[in-house]
C-alpha atoms as a PDB file:
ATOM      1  CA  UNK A   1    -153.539-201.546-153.630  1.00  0.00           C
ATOM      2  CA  UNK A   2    -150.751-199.362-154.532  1.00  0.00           C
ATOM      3  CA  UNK A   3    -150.151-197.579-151.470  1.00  0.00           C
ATOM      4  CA  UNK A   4    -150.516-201.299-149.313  1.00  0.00           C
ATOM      5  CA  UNK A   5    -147.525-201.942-151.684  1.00  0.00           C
ATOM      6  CA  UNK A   6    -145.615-198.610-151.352  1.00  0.00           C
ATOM      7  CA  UNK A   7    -146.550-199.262-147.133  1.00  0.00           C
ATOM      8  CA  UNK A   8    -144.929-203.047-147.901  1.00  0.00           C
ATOM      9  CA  UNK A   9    -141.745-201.982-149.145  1.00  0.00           C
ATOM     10  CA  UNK A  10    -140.828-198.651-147.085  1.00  0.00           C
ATOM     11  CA  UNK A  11    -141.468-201.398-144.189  1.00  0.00           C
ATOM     12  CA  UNK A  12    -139.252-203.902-145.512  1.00  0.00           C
ATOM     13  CA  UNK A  13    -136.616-201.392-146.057  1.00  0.00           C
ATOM     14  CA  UNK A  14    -136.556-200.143-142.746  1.00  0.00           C
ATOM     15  CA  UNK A  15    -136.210-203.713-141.688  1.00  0.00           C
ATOM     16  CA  UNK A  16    -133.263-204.191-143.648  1.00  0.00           C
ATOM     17  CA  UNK A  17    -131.916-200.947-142.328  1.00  0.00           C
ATOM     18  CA  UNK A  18    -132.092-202.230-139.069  1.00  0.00           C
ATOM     19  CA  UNK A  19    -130.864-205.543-139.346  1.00  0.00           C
ATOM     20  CA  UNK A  20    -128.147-204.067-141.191  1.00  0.00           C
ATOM     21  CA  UNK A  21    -126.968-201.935-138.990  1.00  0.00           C
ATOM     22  CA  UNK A  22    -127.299-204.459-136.289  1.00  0.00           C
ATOM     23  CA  UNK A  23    -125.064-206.372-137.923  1.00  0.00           C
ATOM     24  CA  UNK A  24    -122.219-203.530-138.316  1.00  0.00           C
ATOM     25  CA  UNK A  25    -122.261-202.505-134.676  1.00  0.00           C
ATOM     26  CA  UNK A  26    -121.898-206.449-133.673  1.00  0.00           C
ATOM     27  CA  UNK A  27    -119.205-206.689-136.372  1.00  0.00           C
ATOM     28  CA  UNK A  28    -117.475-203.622-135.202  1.00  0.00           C
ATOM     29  CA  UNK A  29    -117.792-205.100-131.757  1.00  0.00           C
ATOM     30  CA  UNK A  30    -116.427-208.212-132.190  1.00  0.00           C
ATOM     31  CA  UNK A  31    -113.607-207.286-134.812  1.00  0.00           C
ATOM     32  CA  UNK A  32    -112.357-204.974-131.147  1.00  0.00           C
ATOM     33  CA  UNK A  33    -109.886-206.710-129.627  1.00  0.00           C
ATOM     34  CA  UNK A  34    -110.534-206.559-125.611  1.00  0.00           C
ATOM     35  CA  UNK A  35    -107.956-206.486-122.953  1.00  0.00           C
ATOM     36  CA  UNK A  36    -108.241-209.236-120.605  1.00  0.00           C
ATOM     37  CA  UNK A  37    -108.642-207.881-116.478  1.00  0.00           C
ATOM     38  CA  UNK A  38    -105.449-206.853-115.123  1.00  0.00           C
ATOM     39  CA  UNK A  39    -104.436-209.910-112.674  1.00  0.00           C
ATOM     40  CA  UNK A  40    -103.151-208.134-109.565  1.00  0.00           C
ATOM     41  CA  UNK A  41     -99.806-209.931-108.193  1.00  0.00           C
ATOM     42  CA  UNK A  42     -97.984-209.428-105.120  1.00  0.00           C
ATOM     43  CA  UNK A  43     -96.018-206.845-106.540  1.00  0.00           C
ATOM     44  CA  UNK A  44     -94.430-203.739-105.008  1.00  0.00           C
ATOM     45  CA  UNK A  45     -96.515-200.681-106.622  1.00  0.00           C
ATOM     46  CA  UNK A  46     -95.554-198.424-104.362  1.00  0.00           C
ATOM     47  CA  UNK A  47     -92.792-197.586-101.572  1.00  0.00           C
ATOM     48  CA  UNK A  48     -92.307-194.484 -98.752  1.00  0.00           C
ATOM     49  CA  UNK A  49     -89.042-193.924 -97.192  1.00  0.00           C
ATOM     50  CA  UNK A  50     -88.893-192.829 -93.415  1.00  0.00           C
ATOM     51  CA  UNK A  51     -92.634-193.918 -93.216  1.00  0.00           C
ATOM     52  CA  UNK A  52     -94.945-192.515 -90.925  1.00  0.00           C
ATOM     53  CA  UNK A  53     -98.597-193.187 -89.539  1.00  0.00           C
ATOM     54  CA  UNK A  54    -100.645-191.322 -87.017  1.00  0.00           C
ATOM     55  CA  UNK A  55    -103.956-193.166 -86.255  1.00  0.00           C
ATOM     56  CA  UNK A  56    -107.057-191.006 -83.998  1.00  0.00           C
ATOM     57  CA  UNK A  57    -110.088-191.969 -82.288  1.00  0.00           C
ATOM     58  CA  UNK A  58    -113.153-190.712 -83.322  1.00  0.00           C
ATOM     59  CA  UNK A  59    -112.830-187.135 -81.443  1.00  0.00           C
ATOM     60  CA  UNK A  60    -110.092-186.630 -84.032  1.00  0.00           C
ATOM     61  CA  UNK A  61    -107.654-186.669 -81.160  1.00  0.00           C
ATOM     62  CA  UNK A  62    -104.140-189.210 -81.897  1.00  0.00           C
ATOM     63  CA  UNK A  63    -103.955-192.555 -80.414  1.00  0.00           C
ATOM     64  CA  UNK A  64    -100.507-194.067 -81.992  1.00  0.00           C
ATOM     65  CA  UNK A  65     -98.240-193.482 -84.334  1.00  0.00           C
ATOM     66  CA  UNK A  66     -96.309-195.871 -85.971  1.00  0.00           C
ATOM     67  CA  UNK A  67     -93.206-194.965 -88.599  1.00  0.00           C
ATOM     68  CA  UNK A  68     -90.261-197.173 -90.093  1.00  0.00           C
ATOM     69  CA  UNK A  69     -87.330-196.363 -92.424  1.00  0.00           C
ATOM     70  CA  UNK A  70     -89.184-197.850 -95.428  1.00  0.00           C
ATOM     71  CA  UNK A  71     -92.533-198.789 -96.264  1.00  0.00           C
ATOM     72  CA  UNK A  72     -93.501-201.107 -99.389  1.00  0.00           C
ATOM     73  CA  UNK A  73     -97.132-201.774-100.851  1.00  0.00           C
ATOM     74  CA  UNK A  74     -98.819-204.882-102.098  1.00  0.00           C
ATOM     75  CA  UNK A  75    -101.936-204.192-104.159  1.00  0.00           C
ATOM     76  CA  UNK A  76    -103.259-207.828-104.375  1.00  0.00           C
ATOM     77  CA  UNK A  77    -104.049-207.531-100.636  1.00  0.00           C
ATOM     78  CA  UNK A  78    -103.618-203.835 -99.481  1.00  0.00           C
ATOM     79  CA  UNK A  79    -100.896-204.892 -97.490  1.00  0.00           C
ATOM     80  CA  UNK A  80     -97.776-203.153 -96.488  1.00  0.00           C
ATOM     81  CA  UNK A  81     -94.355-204.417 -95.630  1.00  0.00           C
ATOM     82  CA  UNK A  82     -92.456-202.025 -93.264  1.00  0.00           C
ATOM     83  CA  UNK A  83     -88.246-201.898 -91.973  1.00  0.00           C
ATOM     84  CA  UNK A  84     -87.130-201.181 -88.877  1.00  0.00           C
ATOM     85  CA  UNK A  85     -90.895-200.665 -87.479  1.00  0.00           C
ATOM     86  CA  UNK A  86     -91.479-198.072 -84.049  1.00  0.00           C
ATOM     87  CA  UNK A  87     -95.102-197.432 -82.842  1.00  0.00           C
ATOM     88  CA  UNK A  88     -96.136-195.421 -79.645  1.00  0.00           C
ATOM     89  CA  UNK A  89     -99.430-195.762 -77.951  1.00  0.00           C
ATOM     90  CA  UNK A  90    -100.205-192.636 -76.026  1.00  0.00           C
ATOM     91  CA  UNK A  91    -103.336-191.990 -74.765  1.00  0.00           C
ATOM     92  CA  UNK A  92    -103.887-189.767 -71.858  1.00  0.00           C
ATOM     93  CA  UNK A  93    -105.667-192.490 -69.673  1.00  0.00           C
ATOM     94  CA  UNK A  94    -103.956-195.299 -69.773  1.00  0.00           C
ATOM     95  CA  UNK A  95     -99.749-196.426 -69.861  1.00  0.00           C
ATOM     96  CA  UNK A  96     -97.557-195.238 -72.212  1.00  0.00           C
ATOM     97  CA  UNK A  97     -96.633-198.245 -74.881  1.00  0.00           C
ATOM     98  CA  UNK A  98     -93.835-198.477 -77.449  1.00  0.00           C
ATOM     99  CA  UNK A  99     -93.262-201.604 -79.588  1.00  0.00           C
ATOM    100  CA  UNK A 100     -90.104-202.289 -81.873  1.00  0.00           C
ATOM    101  CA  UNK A 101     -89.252-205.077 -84.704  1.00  0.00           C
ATOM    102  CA  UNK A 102     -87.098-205.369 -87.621  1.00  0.00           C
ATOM    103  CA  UNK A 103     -90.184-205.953 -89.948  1.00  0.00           C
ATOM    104  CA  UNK A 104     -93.563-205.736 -89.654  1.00  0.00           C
ATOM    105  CA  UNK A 105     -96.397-206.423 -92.138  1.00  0.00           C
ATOM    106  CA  UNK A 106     -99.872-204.051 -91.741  1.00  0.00           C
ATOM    107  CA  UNK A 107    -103.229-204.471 -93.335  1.00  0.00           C
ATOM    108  CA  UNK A 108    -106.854-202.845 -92.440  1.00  0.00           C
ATOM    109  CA  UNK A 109    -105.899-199.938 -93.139  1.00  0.00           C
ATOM    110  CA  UNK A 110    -103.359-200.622 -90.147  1.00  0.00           C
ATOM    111  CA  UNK A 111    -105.585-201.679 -87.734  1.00  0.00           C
ATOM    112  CA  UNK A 112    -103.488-204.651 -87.764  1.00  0.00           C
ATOM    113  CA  UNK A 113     -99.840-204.747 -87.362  1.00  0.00           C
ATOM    114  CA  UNK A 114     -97.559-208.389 -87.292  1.00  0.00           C
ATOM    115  CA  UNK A 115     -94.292-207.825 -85.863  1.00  0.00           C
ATOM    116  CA  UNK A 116     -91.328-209.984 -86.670  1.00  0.00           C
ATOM    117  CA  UNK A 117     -87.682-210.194 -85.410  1.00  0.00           C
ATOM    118  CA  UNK A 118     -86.530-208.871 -82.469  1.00  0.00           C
ATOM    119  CA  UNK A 119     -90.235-207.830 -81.251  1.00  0.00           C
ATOM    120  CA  UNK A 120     -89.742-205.499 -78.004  1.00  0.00           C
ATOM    121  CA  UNK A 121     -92.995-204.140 -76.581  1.00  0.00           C
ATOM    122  CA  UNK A 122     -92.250-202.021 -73.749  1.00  0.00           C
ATOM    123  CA  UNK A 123     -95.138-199.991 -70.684  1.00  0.00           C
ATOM    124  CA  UNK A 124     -93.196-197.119 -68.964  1.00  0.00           C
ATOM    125  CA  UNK A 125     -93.468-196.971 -65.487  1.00  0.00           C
ATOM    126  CA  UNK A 126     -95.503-194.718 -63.670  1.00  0.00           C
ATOM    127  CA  UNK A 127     -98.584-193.860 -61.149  1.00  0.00           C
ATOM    128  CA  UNK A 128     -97.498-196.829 -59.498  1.00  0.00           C
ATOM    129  CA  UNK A 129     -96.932-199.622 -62.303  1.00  0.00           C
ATOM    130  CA  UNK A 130     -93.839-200.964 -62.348  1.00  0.00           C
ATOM    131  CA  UNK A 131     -92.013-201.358 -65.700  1.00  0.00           C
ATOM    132  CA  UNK A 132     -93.659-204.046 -68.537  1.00  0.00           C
ATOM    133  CA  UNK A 133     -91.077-205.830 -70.877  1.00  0.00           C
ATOM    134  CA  UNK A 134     -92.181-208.419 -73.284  1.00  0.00           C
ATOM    135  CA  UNK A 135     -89.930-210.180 -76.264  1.00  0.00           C
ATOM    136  CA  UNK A 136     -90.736-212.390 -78.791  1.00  0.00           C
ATOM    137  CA  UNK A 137     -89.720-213.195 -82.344  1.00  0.00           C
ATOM    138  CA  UNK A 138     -93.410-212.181 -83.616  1.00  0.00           C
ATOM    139  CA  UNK A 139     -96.115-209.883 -81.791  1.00  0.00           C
ATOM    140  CA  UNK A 140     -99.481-209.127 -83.808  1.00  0.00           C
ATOM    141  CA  UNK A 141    -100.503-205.436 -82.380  1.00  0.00           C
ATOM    142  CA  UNK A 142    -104.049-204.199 -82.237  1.00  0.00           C
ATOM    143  CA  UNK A 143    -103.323-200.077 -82.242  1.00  0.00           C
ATOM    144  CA  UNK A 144    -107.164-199.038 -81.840  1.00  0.00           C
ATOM    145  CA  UNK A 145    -108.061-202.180 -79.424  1.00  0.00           C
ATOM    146  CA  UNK A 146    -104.564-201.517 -77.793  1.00  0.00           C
ATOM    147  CA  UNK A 147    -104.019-205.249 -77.685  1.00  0.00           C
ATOM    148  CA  UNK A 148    -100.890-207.541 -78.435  1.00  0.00           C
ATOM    149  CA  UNK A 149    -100.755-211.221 -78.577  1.00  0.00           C
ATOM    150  CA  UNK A 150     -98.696-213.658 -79.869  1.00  0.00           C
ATOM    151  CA  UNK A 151     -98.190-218.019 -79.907  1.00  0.00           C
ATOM    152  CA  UNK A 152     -94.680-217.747 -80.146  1.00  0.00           C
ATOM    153  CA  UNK A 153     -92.092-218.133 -76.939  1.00  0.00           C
ATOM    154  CA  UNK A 154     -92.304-214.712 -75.254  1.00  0.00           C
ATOM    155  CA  UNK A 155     -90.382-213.363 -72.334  1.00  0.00           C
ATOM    156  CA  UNK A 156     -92.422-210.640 -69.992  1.00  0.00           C
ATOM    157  CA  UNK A 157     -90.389-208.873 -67.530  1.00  0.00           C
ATOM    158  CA  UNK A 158     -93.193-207.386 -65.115  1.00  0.00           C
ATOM    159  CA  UNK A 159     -91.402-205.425 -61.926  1.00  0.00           C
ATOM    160  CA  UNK A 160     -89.521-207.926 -60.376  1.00  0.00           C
ATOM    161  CA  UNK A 161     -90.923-211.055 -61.578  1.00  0.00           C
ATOM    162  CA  UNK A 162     -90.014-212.649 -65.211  1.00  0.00           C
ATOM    163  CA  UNK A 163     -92.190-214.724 -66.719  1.00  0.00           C
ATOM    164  CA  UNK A 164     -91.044-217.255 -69.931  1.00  0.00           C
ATOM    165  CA  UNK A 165     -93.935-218.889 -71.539  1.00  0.00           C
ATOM    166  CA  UNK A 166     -95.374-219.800 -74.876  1.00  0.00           C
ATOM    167  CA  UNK A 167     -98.421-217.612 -76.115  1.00  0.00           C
ATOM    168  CA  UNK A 168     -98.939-213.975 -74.630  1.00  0.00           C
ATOM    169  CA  UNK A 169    -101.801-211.943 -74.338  1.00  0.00           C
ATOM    170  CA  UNK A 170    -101.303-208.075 -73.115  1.00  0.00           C
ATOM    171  CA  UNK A 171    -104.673-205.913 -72.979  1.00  0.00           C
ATOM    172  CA  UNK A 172    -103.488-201.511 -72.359  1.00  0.00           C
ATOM    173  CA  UNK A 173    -106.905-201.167 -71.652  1.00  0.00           C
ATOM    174  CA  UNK A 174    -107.211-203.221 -68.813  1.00  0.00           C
ATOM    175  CA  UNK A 175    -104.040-203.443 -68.098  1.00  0.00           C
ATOM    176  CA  UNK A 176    -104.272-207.697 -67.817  1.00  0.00           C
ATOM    177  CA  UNK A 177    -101.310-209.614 -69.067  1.00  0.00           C
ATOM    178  CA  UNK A 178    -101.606-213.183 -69.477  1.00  0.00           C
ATOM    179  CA  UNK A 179     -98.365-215.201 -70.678  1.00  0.00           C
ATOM    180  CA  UNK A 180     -99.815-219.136 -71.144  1.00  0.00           C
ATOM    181  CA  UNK A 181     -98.111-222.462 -70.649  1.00  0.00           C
ATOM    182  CA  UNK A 182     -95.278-220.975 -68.278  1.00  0.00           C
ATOM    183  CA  UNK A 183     -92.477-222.717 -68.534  1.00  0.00           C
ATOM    184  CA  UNK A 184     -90.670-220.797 -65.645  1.00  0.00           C
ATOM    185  CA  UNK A 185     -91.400-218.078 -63.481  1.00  0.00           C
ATOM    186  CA  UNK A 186     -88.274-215.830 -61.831  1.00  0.00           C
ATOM    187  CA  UNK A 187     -87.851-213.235 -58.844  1.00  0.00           C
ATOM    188  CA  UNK A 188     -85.398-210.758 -59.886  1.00  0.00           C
ATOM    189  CA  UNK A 189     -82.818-209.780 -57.921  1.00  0.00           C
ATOM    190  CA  UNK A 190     -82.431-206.311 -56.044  1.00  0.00           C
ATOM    191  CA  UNK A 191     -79.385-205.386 -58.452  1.00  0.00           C
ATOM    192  CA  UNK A 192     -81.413-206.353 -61.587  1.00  0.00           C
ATOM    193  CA  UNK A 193     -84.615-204.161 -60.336  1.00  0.00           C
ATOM    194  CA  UNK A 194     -85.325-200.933 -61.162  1.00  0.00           C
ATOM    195  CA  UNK A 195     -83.753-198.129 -58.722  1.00  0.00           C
ATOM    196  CA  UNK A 196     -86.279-196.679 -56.326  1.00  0.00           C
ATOM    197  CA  UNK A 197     -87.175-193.130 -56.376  1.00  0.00           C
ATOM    198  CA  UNK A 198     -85.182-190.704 -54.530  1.00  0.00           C
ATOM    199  CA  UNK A 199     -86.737-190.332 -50.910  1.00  0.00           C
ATOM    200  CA  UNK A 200     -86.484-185.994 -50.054  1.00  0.00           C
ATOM    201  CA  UNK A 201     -83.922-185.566 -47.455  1.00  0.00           C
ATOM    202  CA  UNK A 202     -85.335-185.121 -44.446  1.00  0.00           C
ATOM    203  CA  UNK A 203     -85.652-181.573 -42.568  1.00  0.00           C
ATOM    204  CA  UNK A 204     -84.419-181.157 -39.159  1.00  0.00           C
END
Protein backbone atom coordinates (compact mmCIF):
# COMPACT_ATOMS: atom_id res chain seq x y z
CA UNK A 1 0.00 0.00 0.00
CA UNK A 2 2.71 2.31 0.84
CA UNK A 3 4.85 2.06 -2.03
CA UNK A 4 1.36 2.27 -4.56
CA UNK A 5 1.25 5.62 -2.63
CA UNK A 6 4.96 6.65 -2.77
CA UNK A 7 4.48 5.33 -6.91
CA UNK A 8 1.15 7.87 -6.78
CA UNK A 9 2.84 10.86 -5.78
CA UNK A 10 6.47 10.70 -7.51
CA UNK A 11 3.92 10.32 -10.63
CA UNK A 12 1.92 13.21 -9.86
CA UNK A 13 4.93 15.25 -9.32
CA UNK A 14 6.45 14.57 -12.44
CA UNK A 15 3.18 15.58 -13.95
CA UNK A 16 3.26 18.80 -12.40
CA UNK A 17 6.84 19.17 -13.46
CA UNK A 18 5.85 18.86 -16.81
CA UNK A 19 2.92 20.84 -17.07
CA UNK A 20 4.84 23.37 -15.37
CA UNK A 21 7.38 23.72 -17.42
CA UNK A 22 5.11 23.61 -20.35
CA UNK A 23 3.66 26.43 -19.21
CA UNK A 24 7.06 28.57 -18.80
CA UNK A 25 8.36 27.80 -22.26
CA UNK A 26 4.73 28.92 -23.76
CA UNK A 27 4.91 31.94 -21.42
CA UNK A 28 8.40 32.74 -22.40
CA UNK A 29 7.20 32.31 -25.94
CA UNK A 30 4.49 34.40 -26.04
CA UNK A 31 5.83 37.26 -23.65
CA UNK A 32 8.70 37.44 -27.13
CA UNK A 33 7.76 40.01 -29.11
CA UNK A 34 8.10 38.81 -32.98
CA UNK A 35 9.04 40.92 -35.88
CA UNK A 36 6.52 40.96 -38.49
CA UNK A 37 8.10 39.70 -42.36
CA UNK A 38 9.99 42.36 -43.93
CA UNK A 39 7.50 43.71 -46.82
CA UNK A 40 9.81 44.12 -49.82
CA UNK A 41 9.01 47.57 -51.75
CA UNK A 42 10.21 48.79 -54.92
CA UNK A 43 13.06 50.29 -53.43
CA UNK A 44 16.58 50.90 -54.75
CA UNK A 45 18.88 48.40 -52.56
CA UNK A 46 21.50 48.50 -54.63
CA UNK A 47 23.23 50.60 -57.59
CA UNK A 48 26.59 49.97 -60.06
CA UNK A 49 28.07 52.78 -61.89
CA UNK A 50 29.50 52.16 -65.50
CA UNK A 51 27.55 48.78 -65.42
CA UNK A 52 28.55 45.92 -67.25
CA UNK A 53 27.14 42.36 -68.30
CA UNK A 54 28.67 39.62 -70.34
CA UNK A 55 26.15 36.75 -70.95
CA UNK A 56 27.69 32.96 -72.58
CA UNK A 57 26.18 30.03 -74.04
CA UNK A 58 26.55 26.92 -72.54
CA UNK A 59 30.25 26.16 -74.00
CA UNK A 60 31.18 29.03 -71.69
CA UNK A 61 31.99 31.00 -74.80
CA UNK A 62 30.32 35.07 -74.76
CA UNK A 63 27.27 35.82 -76.64
CA UNK A 64 26.50 39.70 -75.64
CA UNK A 65 27.41 42.07 -73.51
CA UNK A 66 25.42 44.70 -72.39
CA UNK A 67 26.82 47.84 -70.03
CA UNK A 68 25.27 51.39 -69.15
CA UNK A 69 26.55 54.34 -67.07
CA UNK A 70 24.40 53.30 -64.08
CA UNK A 71 22.60 50.41 -63.00
CA UNK A 72 19.85 50.43 -60.08
CA UNK A 73 18.19 47.28 -58.32
CA UNK A 74 14.67 46.54 -57.27
CA UNK A 75 14.39 43.65 -54.82
CA UNK A 76 10.54 43.24 -54.89
CA UNK A 77 10.97 41.91 -58.46
CA UNK A 78 14.75 41.32 -59.20
CA UNK A 79 14.57 43.91 -61.59
CA UNK A 80 17.09 46.38 -62.72
CA UNK A 81 16.78 49.86 -64.09
CA UNK A 82 19.76 50.82 -66.35
CA UNK A 83 21.02 54.67 -68.07
CA UNK A 84 22.26 55.16 -71.17
CA UNK A 85 21.97 51.23 -72.07
CA UNK A 86 24.64 49.60 -75.08
CA UNK A 87 24.49 45.80 -75.80
CA UNK A 88 26.47 43.91 -78.60
CA UNK A 89 25.49 40.58 -79.95
CA UNK A 90 28.49 38.86 -81.39
CA UNK A 91 28.47 35.52 -82.21
CA UNK A 92 30.74 34.09 -84.76
CA UNK A 93 27.87 32.70 -87.04
CA UNK A 94 25.57 35.01 -87.47
CA UNK A 95 25.49 39.34 -87.98
CA UNK A 96 26.96 41.49 -85.76
CA UNK A 97 24.04 43.44 -83.58
CA UNK A 98 24.27 46.53 -81.38
CA UNK A 99 21.20 48.09 -79.71
CA UNK A 100 21.10 51.60 -77.88
CA UNK A 101 18.36 53.45 -75.52
CA UNK A 102 18.34 55.99 -72.91
CA UNK A 103 16.82 53.46 -70.34
CA UNK A 104 16.23 50.11 -70.23
CA UNK A 105 14.66 47.88 -67.55
CA UNK A 106 16.14 43.93 -67.28
CA UNK A 107 14.78 41.01 -65.39
CA UNK A 108 15.55 37.02 -65.68
CA UNK A 109 18.53 37.36 -64.75
CA UNK A 110 18.75 39.56 -68.06
CA UNK A 111 17.40 37.34 -70.32
CA UNK A 112 15.04 40.04 -70.88
CA UNK A 113 15.87 43.53 -71.69
CA UNK A 114 12.91 46.55 -72.44
CA UNK A 115 14.38 49.38 -74.14
CA UNK A 116 12.94 52.84 -73.93
CA UNK A 117 13.73 56.23 -75.60
CA UNK A 118 15.55 56.64 -78.47
CA UNK A 119 15.77 52.67 -79.14
CA UNK A 120 18.43 52.17 -82.12
CA UNK A 121 19.08 48.53 -83.01
CA UNK A 122 21.56 48.37 -85.63
CA UNK A 123 23.09 44.71 -88.10
CA UNK A 124 26.49 45.69 -89.67
CA UNK A 125 26.88 44.92 -93.05
CA UNK A 126 28.72 42.20 -94.35
CA UNK A 127 29.03 38.69 -96.40
CA UNK A 128 26.57 40.20 -98.50
CA UNK A 129 23.76 41.76 -96.12
CA UNK A 130 23.21 45.06 -96.58
CA UNK A 131 22.98 47.36 -93.52
CA UNK A 132 19.73 46.78 -90.86
CA UNK A 133 18.42 49.99 -89.05
CA UNK A 134 15.44 49.85 -86.86
CA UNK A 135 14.02 52.83 -84.38
CA UNK A 136 11.46 52.90 -82.06
CA UNK A 137 10.61 54.54 -78.76
CA UNK A 138 10.58 50.93 -76.98
CA UNK A 139 12.31 47.54 -78.20
CA UNK A 140 12.04 44.40 -75.75
CA UNK A 141 15.49 42.37 -76.61
CA UNK A 142 15.83 38.65 -76.21
CA UNK A 143 19.99 38.40 -75.80
CA UNK A 144 20.10 34.41 -75.65
CA UNK A 145 17.06 33.94 -78.31
CA UNK A 146 18.70 36.94 -80.22
CA UNK A 147 15.23 38.31 -80.83
CA UNK A 148 13.71 41.95 -80.71
CA UNK A 149 10.18 42.94 -81.02
CA UNK A 150 8.21 45.66 -80.27
CA UNK A 151 4.11 47.16 -80.80
CA UNK A 152 5.21 50.51 -80.92
CA UNK A 153 5.75 52.66 -84.42
CA UNK A 154 9.15 51.44 -85.65
CA UNK A 155 11.18 52.59 -88.58
CA UNK A 156 13.53 49.68 -90.34
CA UNK A 157 15.95 50.90 -92.79
CA UNK A 158 16.92 47.53 -94.68
CA UNK A 159 19.53 48.37 -97.80
CA UNK A 160 17.71 50.55 -99.83
CA UNK A 161 14.24 50.08 -98.86
CA UNK A 162 12.60 51.82 -95.57
CA UNK A 163 9.93 50.40 -94.09
CA UNK A 164 7.48 52.52 -91.34
CA UNK A 165 5.05 50.33 -89.63
CA UNK A 166 3.53 49.60 -86.29
CA UNK A 167 4.79 46.33 -84.47
CA UNK A 168 8.31 44.79 -85.45
CA UNK A 169 9.60 41.53 -85.18
CA UNK A 170 13.57 40.95 -85.98
CA UNK A 171 14.85 37.19 -85.49
CA UNK A 172 19.45 37.24 -85.70
CA UNK A 173 19.01 33.77 -85.98
CA UNK A 174 17.21 33.56 -89.00
CA UNK A 175 17.83 36.57 -90.08
CA UNK A 176 13.69 37.29 -90.84
CA UNK A 177 12.44 40.75 -90.16
CA UNK A 178 8.89 41.34 -90.14
CA UNK A 179 7.62 45.09 -89.56
CA UNK A 180 3.42 44.66 -89.40
CA UNK A 181 0.67 47.00 -90.48
CA UNK A 182 3.00 49.07 -92.95
CA UNK A 183 1.98 52.21 -93.21
CA UNK A 184 4.53 53.12 -96.04
CA UNK A 185 7.17 51.49 -97.77
CA UNK A 186 10.25 53.77 -99.47
CA UNK A 187 13.13 53.18 -102.16
CA UNK A 188 16.02 55.11 -101.10
CA UNK A 189 17.77 57.11 -103.21
CA UNK A 190 21.38 56.43 -104.69
CA UNK A 191 22.80 59.48 -102.54
CA UNK A 192 21.09 58.17 -99.34
CA UNK A 193 22.54 54.41 -99.96
CA UNK A 194 25.42 53.10 -98.69
CA UNK A 195 28.72 53.64 -100.93
CA UNK A 196 29.73 50.55 -102.85
CA UNK A 197 32.93 48.87 -102.28
CA UNK A 198 35.92 49.99 -104.03
CA UNK A 199 36.23 47.91 -107.38
CA UNK A 200 40.56 47.04 -107.74
CA UNK A 201 41.83 49.06 -110.54
CA UNK A 202 42.18 47.19 -113.30
CA UNK A 203 45.70 45.82 -114.69
CA UNK A 204 46.71 46.45 -118.14
Amino acid sequence: MKDRLASGVSIALLAALVAGTWWAADYARRAVVEDPPRRLTHEIDSYVEEFVMVRSDENGMPTTRMEGDRLVHYPDDDSSEVTQFRAVSQRPERPTMTATSHQARMDQDGARVVMRGDVQLRRLPGQGRPELDIRSEEVTLLPDEDVAFTDLPATVVNGSTRIQGRGMRYDNVSRELKVDNQTRVQILPNSTRPAPPARPPSKG
